[in-house]
PDB file of N, CA and C in Angstrom:
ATOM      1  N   UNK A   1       6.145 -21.591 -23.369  1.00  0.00           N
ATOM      2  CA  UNK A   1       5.042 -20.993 -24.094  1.00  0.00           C
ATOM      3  C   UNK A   1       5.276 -19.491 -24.312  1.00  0.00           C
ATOM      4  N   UNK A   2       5.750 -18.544 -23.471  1.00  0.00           N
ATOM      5  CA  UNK A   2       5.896 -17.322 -23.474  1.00  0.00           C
ATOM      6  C   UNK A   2       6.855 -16.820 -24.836  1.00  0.00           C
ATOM      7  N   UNK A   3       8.253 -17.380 -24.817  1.00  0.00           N
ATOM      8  CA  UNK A   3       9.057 -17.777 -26.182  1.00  0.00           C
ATOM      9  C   UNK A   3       7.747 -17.908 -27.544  1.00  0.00           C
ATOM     10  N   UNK A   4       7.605 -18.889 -27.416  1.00  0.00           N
ATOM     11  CA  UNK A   4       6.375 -19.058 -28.594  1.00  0.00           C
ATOM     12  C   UNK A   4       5.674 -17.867 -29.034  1.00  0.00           C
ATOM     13  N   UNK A   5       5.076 -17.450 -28.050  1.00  0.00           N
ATOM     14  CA  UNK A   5       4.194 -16.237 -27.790  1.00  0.00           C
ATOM     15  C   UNK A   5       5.158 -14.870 -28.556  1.00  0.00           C
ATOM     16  N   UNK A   6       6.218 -15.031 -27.815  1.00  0.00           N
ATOM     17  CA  UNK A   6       6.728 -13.680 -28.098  1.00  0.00           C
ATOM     18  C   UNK A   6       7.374 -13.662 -30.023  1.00  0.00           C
ATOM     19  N   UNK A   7       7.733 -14.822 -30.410  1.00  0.00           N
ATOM     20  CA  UNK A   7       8.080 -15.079 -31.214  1.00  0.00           C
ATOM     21  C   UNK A   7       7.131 -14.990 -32.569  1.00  0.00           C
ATOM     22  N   UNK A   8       5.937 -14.771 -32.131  1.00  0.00           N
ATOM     23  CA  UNK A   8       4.565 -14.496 -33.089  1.00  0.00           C
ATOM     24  C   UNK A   8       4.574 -12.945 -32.810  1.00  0.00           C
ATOM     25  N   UNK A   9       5.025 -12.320 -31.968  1.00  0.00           N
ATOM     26  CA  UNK A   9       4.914 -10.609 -31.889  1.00  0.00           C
ATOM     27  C   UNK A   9       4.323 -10.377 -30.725  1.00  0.00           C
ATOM     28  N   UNK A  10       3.551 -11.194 -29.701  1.00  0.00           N
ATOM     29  CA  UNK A  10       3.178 -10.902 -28.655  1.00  0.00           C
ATOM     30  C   UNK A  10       4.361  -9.866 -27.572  1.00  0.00           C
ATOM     31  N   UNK A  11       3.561  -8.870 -27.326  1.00  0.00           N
ATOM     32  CA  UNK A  11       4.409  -8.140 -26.195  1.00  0.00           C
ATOM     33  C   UNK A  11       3.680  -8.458 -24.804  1.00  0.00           C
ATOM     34  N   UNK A  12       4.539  -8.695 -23.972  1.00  0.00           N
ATOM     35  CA  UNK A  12       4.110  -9.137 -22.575  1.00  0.00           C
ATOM     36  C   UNK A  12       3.664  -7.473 -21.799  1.00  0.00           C
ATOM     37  N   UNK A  13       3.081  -7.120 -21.492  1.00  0.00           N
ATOM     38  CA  UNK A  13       2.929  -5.921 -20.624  1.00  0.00           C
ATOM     39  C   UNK A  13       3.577  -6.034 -19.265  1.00  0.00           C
ATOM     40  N   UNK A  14       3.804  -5.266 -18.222  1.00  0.00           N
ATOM     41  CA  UNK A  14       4.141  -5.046 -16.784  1.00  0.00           C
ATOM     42  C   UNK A  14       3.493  -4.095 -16.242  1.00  0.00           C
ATOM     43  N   UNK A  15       2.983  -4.021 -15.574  1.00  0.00           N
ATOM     44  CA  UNK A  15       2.114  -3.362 -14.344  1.00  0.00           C
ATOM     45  C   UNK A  15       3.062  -3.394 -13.248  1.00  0.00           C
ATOM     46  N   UNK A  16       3.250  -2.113 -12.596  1.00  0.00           N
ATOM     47  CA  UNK A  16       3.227  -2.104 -10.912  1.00  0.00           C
ATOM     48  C   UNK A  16       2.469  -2.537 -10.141  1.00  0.00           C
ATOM     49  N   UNK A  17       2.564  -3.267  -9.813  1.00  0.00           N
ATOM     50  CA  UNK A  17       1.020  -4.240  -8.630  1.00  0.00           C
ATOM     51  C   UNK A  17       1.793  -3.772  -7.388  1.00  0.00           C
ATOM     52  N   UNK A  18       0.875  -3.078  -6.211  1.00  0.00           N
ATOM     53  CA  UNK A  18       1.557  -2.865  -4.870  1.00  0.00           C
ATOM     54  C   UNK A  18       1.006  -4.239  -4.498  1.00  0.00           C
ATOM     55  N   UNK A  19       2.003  -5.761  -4.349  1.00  0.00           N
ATOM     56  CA  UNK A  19       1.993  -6.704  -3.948  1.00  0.00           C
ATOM     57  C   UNK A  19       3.487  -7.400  -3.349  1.00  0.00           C
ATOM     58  N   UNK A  20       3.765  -7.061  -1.984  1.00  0.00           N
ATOM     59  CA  UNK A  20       4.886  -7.755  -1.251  1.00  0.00           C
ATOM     60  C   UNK A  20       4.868  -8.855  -1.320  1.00  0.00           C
ATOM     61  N   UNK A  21       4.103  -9.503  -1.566  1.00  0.00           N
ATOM     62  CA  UNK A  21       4.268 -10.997  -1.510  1.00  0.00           C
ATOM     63  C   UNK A  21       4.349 -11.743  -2.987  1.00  0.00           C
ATOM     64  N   UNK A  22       4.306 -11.146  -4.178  1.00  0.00           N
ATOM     65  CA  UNK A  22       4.698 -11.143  -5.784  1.00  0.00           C
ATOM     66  C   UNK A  22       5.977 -10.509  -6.264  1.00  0.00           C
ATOM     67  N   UNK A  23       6.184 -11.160  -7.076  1.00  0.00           N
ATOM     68  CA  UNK A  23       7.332 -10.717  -7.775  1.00  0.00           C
ATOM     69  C   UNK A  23       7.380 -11.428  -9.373  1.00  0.00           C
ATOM     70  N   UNK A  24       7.986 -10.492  -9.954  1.00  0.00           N
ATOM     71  CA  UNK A  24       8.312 -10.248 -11.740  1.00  0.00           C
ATOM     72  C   UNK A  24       9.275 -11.529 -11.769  1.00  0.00           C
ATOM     73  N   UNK A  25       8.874 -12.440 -13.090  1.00  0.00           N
ATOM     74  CA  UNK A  25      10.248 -13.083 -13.817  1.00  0.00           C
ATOM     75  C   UNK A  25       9.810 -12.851 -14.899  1.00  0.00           C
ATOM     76  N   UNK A  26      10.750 -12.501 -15.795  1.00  0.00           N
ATOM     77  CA  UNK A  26      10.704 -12.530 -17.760  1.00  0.00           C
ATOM     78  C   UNK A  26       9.413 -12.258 -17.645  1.00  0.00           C
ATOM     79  N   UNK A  27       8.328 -11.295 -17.109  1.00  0.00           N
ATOM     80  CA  UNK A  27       7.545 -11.012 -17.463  1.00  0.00           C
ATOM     81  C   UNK A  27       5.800 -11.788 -17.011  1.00  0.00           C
ATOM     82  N   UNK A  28       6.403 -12.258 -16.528  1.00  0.00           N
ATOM     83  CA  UNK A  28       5.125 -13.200 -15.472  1.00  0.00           C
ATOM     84  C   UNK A  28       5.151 -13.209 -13.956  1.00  0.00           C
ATOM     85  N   UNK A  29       4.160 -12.560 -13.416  1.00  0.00           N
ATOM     86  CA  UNK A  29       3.901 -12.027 -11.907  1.00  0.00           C
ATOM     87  C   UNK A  29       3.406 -13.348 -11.027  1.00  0.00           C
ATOM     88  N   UNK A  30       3.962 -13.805 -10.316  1.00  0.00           N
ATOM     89  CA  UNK A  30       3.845 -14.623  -9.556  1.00  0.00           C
ATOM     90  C   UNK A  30       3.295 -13.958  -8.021  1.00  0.00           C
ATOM     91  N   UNK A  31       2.304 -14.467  -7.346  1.00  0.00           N
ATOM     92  CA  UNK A  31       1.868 -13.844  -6.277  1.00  0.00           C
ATOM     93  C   UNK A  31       0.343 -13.906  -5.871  1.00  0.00           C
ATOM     94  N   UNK A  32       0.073 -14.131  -4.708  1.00  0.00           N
ATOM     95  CA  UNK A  32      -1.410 -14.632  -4.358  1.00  0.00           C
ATOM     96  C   UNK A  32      -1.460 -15.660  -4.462  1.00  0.00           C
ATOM     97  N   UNK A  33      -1.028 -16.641  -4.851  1.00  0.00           N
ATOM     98  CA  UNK A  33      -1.573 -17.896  -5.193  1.00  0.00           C
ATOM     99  C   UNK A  33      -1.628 -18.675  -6.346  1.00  0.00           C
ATOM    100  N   UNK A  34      -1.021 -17.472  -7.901  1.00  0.00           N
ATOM    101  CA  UNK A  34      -1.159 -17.923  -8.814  1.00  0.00           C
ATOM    102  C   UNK A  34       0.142 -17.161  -9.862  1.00  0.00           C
ATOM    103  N   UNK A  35       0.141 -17.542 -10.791  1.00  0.00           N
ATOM    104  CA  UNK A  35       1.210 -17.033 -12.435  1.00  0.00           C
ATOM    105  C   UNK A  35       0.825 -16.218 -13.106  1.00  0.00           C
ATOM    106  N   UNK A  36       0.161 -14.866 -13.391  1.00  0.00           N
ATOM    107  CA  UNK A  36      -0.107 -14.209 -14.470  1.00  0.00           C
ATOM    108  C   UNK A  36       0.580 -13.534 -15.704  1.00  0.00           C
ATOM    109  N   UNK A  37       0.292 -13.496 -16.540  1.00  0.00           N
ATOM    110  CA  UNK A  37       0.660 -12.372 -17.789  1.00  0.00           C
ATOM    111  C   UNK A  37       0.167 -11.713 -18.494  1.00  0.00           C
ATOM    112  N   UNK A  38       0.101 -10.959 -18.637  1.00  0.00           N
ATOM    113  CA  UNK A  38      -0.634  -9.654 -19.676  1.00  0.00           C
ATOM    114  C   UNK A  38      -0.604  -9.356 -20.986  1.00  0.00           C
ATOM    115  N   UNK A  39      -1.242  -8.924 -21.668  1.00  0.00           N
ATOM    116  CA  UNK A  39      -0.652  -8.763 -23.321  1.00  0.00           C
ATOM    117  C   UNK A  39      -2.283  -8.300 -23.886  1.00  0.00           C
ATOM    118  N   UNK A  40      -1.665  -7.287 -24.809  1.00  0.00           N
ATOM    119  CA  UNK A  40      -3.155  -7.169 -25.590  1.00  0.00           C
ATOM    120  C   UNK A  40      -3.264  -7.403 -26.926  1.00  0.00           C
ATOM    121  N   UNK A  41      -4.237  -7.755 -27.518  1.00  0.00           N
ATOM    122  CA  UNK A  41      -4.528  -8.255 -28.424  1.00  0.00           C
ATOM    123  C   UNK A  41      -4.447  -7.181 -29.631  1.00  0.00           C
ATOM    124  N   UNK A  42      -4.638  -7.756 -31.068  1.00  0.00           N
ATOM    125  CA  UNK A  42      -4.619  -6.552 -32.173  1.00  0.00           C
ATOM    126  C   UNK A  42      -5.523  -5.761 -32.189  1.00  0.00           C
ATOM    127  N   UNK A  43      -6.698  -5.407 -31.597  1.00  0.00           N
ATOM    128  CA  UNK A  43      -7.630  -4.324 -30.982  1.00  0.00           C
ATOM    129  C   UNK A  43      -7.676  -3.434 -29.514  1.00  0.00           C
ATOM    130  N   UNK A  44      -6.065  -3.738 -29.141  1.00  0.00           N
ATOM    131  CA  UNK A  44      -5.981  -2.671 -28.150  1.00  0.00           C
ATOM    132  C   UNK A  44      -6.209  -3.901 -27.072  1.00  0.00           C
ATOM    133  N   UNK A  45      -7.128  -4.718 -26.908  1.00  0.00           N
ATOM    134  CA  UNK A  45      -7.639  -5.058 -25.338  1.00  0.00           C
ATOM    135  C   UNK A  45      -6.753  -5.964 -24.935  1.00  0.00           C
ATOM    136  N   UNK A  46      -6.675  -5.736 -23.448  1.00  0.00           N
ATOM    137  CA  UNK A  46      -6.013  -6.156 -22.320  1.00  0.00           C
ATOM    138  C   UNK A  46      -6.653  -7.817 -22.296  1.00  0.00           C
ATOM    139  N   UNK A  47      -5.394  -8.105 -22.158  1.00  0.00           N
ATOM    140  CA  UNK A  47      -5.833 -10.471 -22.182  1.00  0.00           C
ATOM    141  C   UNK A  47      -4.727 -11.089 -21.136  1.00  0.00           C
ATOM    142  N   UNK A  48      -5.325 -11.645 -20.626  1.00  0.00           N
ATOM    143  CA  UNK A  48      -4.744 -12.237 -19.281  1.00  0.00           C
ATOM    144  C   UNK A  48      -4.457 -13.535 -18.813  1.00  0.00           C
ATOM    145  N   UNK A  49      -3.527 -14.095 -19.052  1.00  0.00           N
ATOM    146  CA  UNK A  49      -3.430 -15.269 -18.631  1.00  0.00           C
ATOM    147  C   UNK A  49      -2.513 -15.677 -16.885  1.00  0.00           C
ATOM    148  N   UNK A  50      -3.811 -16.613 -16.856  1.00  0.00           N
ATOM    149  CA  UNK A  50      -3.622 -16.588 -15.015  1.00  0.00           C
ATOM    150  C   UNK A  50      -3.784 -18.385 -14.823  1.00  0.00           C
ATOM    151  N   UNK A  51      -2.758 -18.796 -14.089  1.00  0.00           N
ATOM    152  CA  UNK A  51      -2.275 -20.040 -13.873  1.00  0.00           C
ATOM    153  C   UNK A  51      -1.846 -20.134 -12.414  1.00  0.00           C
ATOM    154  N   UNK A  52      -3.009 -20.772 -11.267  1.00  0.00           N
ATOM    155  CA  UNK A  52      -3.356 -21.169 -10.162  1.00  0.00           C
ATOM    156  C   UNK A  52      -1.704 -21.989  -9.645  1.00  0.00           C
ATOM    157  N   UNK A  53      -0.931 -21.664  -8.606  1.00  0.00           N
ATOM    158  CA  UNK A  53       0.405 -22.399  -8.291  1.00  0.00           C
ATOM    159  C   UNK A  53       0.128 -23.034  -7.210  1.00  0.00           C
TER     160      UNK A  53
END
């Protein structure tokens, strides 16, 4: 899905999260308990997709 995503113009964002127990792949933060990714929409705002592991 991220491919897809990026392939329409979506840019993934990255944040520094002080989280030892997370870590970055291609742009999706894994950690706590779940998958997130970031990206904002064509009005600036911050959109979040979060997927429970």
């Amino acid at each position: 899905m991220k491919r897809a995503l990026e392939a329409r113009g979506v840019v993934f964002e990255h944040y520094d999260l002080d989280d030892d127990d997370g870590a970055w792949d291609d742009g999706v933060f894994t950690g706590g308990g779940a998958k997130a990714a970031w990206f904002k929409d064509s009005e600036g705002n911050i959109l979040a997709l979060i997927e429970p592991v």
